[in-house]
C-alpha atoms as a PDB file:
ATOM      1  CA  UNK A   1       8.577 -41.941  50.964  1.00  0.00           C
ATOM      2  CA  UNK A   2       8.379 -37.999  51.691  1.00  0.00           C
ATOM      3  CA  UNK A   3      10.889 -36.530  48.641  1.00  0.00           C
ATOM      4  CA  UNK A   4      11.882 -33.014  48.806  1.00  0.00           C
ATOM      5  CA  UNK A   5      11.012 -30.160  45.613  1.00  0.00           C
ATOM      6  CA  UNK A   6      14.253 -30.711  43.969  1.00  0.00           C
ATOM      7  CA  UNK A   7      14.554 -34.170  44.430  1.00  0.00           C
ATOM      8  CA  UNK A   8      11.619 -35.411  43.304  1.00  0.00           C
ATOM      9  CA  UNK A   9      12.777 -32.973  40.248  1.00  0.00           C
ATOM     10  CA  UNK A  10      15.800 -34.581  39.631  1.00  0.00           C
ATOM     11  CA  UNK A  11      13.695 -38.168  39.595  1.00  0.00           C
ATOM     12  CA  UNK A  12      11.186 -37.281  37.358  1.00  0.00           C
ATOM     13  CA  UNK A  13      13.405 -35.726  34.780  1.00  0.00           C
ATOM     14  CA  UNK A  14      15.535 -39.405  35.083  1.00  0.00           C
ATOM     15  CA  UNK A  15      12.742 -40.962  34.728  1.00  0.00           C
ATOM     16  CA  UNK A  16      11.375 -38.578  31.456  1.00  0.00           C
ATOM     17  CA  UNK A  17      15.386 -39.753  30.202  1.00  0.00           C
ATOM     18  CA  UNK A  18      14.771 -43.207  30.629  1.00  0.00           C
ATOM     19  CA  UNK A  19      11.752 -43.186  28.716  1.00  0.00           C
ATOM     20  CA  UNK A  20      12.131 -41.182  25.908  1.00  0.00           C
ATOM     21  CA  UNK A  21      15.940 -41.920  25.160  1.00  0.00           C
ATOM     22  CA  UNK A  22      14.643 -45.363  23.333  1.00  0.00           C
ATOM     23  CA  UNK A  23      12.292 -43.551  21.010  1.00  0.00           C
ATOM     24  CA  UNK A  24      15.069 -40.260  20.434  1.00  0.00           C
ATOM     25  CA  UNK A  25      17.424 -42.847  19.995  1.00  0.00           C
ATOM     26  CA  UNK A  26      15.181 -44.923  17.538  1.00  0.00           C
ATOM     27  CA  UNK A  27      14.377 -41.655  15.207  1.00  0.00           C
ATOM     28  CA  UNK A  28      17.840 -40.973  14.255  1.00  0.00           C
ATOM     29  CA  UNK A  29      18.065 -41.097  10.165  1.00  0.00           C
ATOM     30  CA  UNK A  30      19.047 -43.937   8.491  1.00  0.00           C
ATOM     31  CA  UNK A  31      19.991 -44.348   5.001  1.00  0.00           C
ATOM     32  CA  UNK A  32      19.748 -47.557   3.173  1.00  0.00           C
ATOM     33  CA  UNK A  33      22.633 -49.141   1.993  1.00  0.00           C
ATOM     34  CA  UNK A  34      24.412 -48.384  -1.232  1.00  0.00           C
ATOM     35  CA  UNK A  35      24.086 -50.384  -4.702  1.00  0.00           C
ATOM     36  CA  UNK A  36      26.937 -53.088  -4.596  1.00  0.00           C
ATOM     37  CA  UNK A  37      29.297 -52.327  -6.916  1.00  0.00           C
ATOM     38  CA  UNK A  38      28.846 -55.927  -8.828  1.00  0.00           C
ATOM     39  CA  UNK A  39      24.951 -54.549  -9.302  1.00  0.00           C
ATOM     40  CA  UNK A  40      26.543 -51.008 -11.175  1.00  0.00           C
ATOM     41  CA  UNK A  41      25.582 -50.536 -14.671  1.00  0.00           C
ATOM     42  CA  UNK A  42      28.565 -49.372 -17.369  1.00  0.00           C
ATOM     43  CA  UNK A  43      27.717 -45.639 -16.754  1.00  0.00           C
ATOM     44  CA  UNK A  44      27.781 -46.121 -12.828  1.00  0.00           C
ATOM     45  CA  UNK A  45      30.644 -47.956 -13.134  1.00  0.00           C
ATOM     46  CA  UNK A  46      32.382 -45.015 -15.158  1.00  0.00           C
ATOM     47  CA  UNK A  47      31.202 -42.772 -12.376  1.00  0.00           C
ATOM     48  CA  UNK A  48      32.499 -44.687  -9.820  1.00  0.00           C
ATOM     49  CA  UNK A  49      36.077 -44.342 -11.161  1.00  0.00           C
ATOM     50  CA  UNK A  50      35.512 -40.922 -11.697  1.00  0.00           C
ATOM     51  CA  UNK A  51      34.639 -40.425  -7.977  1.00  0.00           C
ATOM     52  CA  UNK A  52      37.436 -42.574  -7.235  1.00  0.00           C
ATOM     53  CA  UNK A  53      40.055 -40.516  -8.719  1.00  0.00           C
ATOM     54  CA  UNK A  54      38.411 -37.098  -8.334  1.00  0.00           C
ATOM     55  CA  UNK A  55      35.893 -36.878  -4.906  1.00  0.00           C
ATOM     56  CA  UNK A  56      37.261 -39.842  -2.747  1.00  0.00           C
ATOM     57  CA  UNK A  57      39.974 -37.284  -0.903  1.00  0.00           C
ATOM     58  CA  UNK A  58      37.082 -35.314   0.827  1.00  0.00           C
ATOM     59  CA  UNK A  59      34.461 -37.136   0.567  1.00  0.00           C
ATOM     60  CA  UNK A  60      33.174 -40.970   1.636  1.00  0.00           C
ATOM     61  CA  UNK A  61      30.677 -42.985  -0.621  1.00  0.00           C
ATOM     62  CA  UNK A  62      29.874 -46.166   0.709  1.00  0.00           C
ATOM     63  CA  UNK A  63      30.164 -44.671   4.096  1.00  0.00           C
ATOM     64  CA  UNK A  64      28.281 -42.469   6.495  1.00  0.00           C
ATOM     65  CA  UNK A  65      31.263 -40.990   8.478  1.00  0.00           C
ATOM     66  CA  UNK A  66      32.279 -37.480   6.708  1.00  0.00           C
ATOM     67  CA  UNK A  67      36.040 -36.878   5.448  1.00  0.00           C
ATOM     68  CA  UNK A  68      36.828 -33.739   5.129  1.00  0.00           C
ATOM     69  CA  UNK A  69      33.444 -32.808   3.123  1.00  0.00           C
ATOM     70  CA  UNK A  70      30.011 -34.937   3.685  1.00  0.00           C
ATOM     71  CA  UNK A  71      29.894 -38.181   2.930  1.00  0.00           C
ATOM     72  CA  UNK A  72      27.596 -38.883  -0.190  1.00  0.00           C
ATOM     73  CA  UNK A  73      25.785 -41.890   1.079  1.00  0.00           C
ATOM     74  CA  UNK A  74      22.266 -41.071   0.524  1.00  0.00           C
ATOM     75  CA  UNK A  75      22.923 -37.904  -1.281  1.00  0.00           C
ATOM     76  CA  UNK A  76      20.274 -38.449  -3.607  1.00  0.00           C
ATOM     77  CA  UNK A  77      17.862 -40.205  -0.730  1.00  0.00           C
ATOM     78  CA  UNK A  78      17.447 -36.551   1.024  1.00  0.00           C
ATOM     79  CA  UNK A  79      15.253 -34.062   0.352  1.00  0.00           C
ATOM     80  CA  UNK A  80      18.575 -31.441   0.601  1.00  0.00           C
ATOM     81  CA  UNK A  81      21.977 -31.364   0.253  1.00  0.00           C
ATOM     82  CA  UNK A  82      24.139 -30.458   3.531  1.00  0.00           C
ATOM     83  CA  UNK A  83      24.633 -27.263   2.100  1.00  0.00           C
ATOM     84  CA  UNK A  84      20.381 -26.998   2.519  1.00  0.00           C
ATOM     85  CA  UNK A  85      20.575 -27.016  -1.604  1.00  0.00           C
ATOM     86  CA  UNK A  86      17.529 -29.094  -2.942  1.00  0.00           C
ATOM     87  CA  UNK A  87      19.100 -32.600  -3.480  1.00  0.00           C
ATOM     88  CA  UNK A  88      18.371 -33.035  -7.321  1.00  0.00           C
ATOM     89  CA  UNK A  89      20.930 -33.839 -10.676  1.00  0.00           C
ATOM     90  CA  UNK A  90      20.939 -29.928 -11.745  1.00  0.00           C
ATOM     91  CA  UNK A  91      22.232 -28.478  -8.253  1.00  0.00           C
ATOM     92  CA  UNK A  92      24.484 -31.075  -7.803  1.00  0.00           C
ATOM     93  CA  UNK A  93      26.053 -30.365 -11.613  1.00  0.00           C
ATOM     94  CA  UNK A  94      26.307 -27.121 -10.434  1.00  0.00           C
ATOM     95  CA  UNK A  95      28.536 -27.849  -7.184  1.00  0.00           C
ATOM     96  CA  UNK A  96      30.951 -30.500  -9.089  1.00  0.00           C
ATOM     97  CA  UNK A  97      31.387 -28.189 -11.999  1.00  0.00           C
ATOM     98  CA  UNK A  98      31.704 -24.595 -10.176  1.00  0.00           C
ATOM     99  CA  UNK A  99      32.680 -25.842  -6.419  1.00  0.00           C
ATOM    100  CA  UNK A 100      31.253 -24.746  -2.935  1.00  0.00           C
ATOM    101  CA  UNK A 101      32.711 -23.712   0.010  1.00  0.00           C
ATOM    102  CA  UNK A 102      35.649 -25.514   0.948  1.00  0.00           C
ATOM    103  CA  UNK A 103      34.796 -27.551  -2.284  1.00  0.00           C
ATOM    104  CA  UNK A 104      36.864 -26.871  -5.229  1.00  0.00           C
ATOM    105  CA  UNK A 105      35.462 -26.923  -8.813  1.00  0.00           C
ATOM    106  CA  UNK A 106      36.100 -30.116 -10.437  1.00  0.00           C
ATOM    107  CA  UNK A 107      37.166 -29.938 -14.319  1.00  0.00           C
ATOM    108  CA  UNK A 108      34.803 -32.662 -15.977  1.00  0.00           C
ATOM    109  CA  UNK A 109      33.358 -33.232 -19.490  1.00  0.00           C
ATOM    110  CA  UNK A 110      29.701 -33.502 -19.636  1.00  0.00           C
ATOM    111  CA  UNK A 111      29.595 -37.241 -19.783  1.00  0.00           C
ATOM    112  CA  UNK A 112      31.855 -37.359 -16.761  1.00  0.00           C
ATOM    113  CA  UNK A 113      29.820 -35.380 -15.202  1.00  0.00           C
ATOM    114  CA  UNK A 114      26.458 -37.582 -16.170  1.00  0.00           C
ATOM    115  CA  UNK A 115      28.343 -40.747 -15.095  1.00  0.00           C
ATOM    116  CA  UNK A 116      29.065 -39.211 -11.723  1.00  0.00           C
ATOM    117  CA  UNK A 117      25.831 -38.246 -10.939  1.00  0.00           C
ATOM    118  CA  UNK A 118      24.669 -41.683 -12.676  1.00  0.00           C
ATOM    119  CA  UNK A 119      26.898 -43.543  -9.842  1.00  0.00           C
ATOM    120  CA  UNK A 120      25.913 -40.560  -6.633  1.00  0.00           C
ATOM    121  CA  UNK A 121      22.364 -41.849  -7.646  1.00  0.00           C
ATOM    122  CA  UNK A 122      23.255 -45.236  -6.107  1.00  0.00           C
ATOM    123  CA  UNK A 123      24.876 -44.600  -3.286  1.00  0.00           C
END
């Protein structure tokens, strides 16, 4: 079978789809699940309430679709945070307490804020 330039083009790059969309498909991030709630200790219990009442508007926990900020599954499990902040209990202070973006500041008391962070560590 004689195939012309641009078809024999066109077949190769199907064929370079076919192969590679199983291992493109196959690298796309996962996160592990989060705690169960009956496995929550006191303090991530009190920070589950607290993100219950004061995050769960904008922003899912036990799931990876985004509301109308990023979901916090896994927020801990990244090396960043979507805003390309290091992922780690001082930067994340910073954003509940003073807001970013979009995100307002939330008005907590430092053991509020400890329990939150306590209970983002889980999910």
């Amino acid at each position: 079978m004689n195939l012309t330039i641009p078809t024999r083009r066109a077949w190769l790059s199907l064929c370079s789809l076919l192969v590679l969309y199983p291992i493109v498909a196959g690298c796309k991030p996962t996160t592990p699940p989060p705690m169960p709630l009956s496995q929550l200790n006191a303090q991530q219990m009190r920070g589950h309430a607290i993100f219950q009442a004061s995050c769960s508007q904008c922003h899912d926990d036990r799931d990876s679709d985004a509301l109308h900020g990023p979901s916090m599954l896994g927020v801990f499990k990244q090396q960043y945070l979507p805003s390309g902040a290091p992922a780690n209990d001082d930067r994340v202070r910073v954003v509940i307490l003073e807001g970013h973006g979009m995100m307002p500041a939330i008005n907590l008391d430092s053991q509020d804020t400890q329990d939150l962070i306590a209970y983002l560590h889980t999910l």
